[in-house]
Protein backbone atom coordinates (compact mmCIF):
# COMPACT_ATOMS: atom_id res chain seq x y z
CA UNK A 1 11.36 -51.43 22.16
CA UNK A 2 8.68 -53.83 20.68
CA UNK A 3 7.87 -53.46 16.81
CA UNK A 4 4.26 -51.55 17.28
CA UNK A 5 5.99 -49.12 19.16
CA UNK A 6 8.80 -48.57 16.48
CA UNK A 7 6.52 -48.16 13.58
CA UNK A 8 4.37 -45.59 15.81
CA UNK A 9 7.73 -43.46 16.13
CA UNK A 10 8.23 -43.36 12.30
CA UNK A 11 4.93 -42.88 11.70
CA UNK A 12 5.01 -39.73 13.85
CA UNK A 13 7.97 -38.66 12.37
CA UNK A 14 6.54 -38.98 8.29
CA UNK A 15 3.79 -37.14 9.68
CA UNK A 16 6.29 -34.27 10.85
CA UNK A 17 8.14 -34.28 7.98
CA UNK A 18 5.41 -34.15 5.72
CA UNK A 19 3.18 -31.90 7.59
CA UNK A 20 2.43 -28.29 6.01
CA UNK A 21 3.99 -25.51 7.50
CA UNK A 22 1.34 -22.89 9.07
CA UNK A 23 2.03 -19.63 9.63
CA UNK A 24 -0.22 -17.90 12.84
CA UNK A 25 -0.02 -14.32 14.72
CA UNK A 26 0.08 -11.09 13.68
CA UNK A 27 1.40 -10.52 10.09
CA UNK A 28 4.12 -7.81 11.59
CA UNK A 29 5.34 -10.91 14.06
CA UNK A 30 4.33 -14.15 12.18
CA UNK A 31 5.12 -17.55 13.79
CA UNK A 32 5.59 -20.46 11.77
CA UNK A 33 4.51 -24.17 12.83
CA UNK A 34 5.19 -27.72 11.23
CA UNK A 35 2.29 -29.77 12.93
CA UNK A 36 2.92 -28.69 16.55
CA UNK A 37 6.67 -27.55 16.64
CA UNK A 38 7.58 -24.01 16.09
CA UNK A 39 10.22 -23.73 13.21
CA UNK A 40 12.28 -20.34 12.76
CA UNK A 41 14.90 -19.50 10.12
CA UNK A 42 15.95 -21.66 7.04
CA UNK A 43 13.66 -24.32 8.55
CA UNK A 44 10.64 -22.59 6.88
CA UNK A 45 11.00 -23.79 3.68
CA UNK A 46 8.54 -25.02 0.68
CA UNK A 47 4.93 -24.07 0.83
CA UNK A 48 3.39 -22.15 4.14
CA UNK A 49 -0.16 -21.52 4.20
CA UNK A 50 -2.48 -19.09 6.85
CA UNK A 51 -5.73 -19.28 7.67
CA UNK A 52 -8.55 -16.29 8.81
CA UNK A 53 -9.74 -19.35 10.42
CA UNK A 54 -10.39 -22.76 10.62
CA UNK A 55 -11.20 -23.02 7.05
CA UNK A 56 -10.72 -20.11 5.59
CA UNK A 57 -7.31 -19.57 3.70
CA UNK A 58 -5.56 -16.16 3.97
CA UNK A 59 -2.86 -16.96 1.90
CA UNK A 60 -0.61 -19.48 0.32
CA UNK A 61 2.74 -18.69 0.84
CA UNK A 62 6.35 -19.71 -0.90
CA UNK A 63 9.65 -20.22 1.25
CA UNK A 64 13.15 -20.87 0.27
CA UNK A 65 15.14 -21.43 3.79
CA UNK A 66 13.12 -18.55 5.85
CA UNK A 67 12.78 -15.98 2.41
CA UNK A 68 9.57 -15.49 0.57
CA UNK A 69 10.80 -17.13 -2.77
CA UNK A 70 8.29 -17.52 -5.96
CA UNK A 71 4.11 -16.50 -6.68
CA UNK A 72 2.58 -15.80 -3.08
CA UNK A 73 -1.18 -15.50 -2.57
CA UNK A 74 -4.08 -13.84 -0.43
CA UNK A 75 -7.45 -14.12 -0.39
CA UNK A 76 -10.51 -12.16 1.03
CA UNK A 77 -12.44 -14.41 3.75
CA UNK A 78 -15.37 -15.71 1.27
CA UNK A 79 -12.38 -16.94 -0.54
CA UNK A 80 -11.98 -14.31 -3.70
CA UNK A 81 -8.57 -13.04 -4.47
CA UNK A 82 -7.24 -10.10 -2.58
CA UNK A 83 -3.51 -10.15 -4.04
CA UNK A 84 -0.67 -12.10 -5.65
CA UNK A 85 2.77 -10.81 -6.28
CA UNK A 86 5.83 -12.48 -6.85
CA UNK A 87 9.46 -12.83 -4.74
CA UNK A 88 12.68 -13.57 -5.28
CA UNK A 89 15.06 -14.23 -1.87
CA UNK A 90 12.61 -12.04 0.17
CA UNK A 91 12.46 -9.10 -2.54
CA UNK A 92 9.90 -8.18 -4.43
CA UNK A 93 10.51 -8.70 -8.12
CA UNK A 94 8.37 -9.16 -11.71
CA UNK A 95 4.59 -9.15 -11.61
CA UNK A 96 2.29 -8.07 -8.72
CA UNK A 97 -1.66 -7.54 -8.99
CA UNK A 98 -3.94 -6.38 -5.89
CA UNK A 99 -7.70 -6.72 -6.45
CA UNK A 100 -10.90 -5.36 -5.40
CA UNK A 101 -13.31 -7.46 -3.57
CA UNK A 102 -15.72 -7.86 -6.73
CA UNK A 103 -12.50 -8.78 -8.94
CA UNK A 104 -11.59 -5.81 -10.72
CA UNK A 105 -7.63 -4.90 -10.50
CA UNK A 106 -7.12 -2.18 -7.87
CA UNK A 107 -3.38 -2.57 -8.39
CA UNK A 108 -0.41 -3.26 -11.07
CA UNK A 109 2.97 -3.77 -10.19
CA UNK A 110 6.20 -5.02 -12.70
CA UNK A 111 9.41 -4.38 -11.77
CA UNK A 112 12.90 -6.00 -13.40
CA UNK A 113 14.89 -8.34 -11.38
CA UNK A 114 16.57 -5.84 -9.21
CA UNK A 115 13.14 -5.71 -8.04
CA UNK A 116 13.01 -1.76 -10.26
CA UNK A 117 9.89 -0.32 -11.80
CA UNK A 118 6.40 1.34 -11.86
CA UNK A 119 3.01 0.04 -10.08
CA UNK A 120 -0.13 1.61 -10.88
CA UNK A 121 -3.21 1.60 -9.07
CA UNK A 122 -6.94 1.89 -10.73
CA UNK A 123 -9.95 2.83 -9.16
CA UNK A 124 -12.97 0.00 -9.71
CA UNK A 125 -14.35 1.21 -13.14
CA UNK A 126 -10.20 0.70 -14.31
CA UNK A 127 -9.45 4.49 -14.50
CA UNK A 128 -5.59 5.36 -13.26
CA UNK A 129 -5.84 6.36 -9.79
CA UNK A 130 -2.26 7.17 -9.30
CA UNK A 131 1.30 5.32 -9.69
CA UNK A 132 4.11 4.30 -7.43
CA UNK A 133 7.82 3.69 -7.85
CA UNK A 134 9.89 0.58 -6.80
CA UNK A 135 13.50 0.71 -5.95
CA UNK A 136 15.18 -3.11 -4.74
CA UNK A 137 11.99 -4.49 -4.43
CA UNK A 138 10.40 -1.52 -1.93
CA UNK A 139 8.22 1.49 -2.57
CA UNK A 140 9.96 4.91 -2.62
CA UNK A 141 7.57 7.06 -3.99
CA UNK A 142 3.68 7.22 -4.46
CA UNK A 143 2.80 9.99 -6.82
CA UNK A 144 -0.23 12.34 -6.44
CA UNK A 145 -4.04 11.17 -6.82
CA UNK A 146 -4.96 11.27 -10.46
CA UNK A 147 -1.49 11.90 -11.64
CA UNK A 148 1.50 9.71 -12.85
CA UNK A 149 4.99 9.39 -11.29
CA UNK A 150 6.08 12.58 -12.80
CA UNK A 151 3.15 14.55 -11.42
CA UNK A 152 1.45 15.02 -15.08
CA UNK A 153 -2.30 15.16 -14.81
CA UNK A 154 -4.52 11.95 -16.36
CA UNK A 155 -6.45 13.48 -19.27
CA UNK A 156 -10.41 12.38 -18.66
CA UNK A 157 -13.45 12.32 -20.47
CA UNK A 158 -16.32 13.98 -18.97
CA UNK A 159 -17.56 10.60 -17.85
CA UNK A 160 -13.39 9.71 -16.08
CA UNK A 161 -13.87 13.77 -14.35
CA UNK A 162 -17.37 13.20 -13.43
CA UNK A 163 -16.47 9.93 -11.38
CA UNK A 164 -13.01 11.02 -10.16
CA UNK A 165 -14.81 14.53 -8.39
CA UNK A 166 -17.42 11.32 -6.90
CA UNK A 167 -14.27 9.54 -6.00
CA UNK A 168 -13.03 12.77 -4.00
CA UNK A 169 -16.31 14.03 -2.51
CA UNK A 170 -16.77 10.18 -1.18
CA UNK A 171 -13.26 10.66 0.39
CA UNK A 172 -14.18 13.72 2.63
CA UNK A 173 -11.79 15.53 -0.39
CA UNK A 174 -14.21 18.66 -1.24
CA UNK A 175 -12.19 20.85 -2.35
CA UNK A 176 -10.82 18.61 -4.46
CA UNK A 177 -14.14 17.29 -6.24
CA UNK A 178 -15.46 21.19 -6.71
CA UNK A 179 -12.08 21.57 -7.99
CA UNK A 180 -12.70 18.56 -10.89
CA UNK A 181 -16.49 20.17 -11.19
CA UNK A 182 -14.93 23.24 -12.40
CA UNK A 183 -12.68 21.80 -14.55
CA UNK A 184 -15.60 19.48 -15.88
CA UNK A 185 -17.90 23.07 -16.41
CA UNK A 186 -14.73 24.47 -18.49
CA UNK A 187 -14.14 21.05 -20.34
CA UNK A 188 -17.40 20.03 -21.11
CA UNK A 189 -19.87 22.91 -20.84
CA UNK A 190 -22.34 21.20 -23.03
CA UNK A 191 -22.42 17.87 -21.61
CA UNK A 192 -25.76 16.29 -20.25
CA UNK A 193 -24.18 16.71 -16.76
CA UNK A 194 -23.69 19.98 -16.70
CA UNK A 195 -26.25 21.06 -14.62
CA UNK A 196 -25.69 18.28 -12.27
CA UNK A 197 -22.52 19.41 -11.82
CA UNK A 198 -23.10 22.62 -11.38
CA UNK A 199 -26.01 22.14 -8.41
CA UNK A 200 -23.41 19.97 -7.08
CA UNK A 201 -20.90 22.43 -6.61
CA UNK A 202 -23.19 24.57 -4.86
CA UNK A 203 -24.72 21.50 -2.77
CA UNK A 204 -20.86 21.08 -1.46
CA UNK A 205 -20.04 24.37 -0.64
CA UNK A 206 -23.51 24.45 1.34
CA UNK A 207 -23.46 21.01 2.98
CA UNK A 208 -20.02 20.13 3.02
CA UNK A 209 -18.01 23.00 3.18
CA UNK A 210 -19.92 25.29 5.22
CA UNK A 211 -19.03 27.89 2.61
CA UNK A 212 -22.62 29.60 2.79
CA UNK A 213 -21.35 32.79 0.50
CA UNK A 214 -19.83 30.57 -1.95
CA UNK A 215 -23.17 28.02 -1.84
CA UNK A 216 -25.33 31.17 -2.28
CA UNK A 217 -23.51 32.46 -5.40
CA UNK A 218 -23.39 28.76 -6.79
CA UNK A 219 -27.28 27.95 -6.23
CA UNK A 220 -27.86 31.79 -7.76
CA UNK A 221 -25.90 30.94 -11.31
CA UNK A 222 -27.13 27.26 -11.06
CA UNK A 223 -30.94 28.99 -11.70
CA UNK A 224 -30.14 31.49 -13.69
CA UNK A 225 -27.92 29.09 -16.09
CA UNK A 226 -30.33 26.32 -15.76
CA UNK A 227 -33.84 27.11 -15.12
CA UNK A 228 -35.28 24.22 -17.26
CA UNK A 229 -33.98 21.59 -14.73
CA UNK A 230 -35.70 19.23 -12.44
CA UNK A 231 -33.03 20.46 -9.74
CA UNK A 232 -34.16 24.23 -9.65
CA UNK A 233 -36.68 23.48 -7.00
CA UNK A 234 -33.70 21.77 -5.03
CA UNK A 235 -31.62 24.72 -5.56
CA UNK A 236 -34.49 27.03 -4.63
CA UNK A 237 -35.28 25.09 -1.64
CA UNK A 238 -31.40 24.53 -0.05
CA UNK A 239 -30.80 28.75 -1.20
CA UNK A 240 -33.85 29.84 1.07
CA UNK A 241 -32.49 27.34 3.86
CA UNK A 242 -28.74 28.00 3.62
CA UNK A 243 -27.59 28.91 7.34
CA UNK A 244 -30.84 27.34 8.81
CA UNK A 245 -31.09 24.49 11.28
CA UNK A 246 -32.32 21.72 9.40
CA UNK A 247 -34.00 20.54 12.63
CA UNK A 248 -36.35 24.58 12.91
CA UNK A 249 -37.53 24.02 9.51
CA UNK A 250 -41.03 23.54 9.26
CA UNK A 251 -40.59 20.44 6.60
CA UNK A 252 -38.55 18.52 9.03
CA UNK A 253 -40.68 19.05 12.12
CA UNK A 254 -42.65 16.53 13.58
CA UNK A 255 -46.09 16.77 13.31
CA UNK A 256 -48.44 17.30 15.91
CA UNK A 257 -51.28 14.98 16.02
């Protein structure tokens, strides 16, 4: 074996033992590579990285002999942080912190070493959402939407209720967000949004519920309560419609030329 040939061989293998571990496939069947050999088992060890493609890192990763071990890292594909949590000999332990896509914390996790404790996750504007429990490092519980672990209601301003029934409506929840327009109406009867809320009621029962009695009676008090507001022609117009074909109505016919 002649010298060039000798130093090409321990070349390769620096390059091999150097080279950064990738991880490819699915995430519920990962495979892990060091250059172009597969490794399994204690053999992934130190830092692992994966890709959404070429360029584009998914997440940097932290192995002690095959177990997720210290801070671990994802990342949205233009690059912004989608999560970072930290492990300790595959278990979830201490701090963890998921993110919306414009940056604002979707999710808080701390748990003690045994990998015990509370995460709570926040809707964008930072409002509680709802919280989970950790036992060993996994999720046994999630509580209800807008309540803590114990199933105690979050207090909200007007503002808080007026976003979470949003939040709810957006989610194909309607009877939940008439639900939190009700309370809102009890709560804050004098608020600025009170006659929003109250056309909005109606407006669900009517176009997402179906509920054409309930929409009727809803659009009625709306007027009656209201009759100063810019919406009373709305609620006058989707009253004398309710049960109609939105496609026979004379407004929404094409015209004839």
């Amino acid at each position: 074996m002649n010298c060039r040939t000798v130093w090409t061989l321990i070349l390769i293998m620096l390059i091999s033992l150097n080279a950064q571990i990738v991880r490819k496939g699915r995430l519920d069947n990962p495979r892990f590579y060091k250059g172009d050999v597969q490794v399994f088992g204690e053999e992934i060890d130190g830092p692992v990285i994966a890709y959404w493609d070429s360029v584009n890192v998914y997440g940097e990763y932290n192995y002690n002999k095959g177990l997720l071990d210290g801070l671990q890292k994802e990342y949205y594909s233009d690059g912004k942080p989608s999560a970072e949590w930290n492990m300790k000999n595959g278990k979830r332990v201490g701090e963890g912190k998921e993110f919306y896509k414009e940056g604002a914390v979707s999710f808080h996790r701390e748990l003690d070493a045994e990998g015990n404790g509370l995460g709570t996750e926040y809707y964008k504007n930072g409002m509680k959402m709802r919280e989970r429990l950790y036992k060993n490092g996994e999720q046994v519980y999630a509580g209800k939407l807008n309540h803590d672990i114990k199933g105690n209601r979050y207090d909200r301003s007007a503002e808080e209720l007026f976003f979470e029934a949003q939040e709810y409506g957006s989610q194909g929840m309607y009877g939940h967000a008439i639900g939190d327009y009700e309370e809102f109406l009890k709560k804050y009867p004098r608020n600025e949004k009170a006659p929003e809320v109250k056309f909005l009621i109606a407006f669900t029962y009517h176009n997402s519920l179906n509920e054409n009695d309930l929409a009727r009676k809803n659009y009625q008090e709306f007027i009656e309560q209201y009759p100063e507001s810019p919406l009373k022609v709305s609620a006058e117009f989707e009253m004398e419609n309710i049960g109609k074909d939105i496609d026979n109505l004379d407004l929404f016919k094409p015209k004839e030329n």
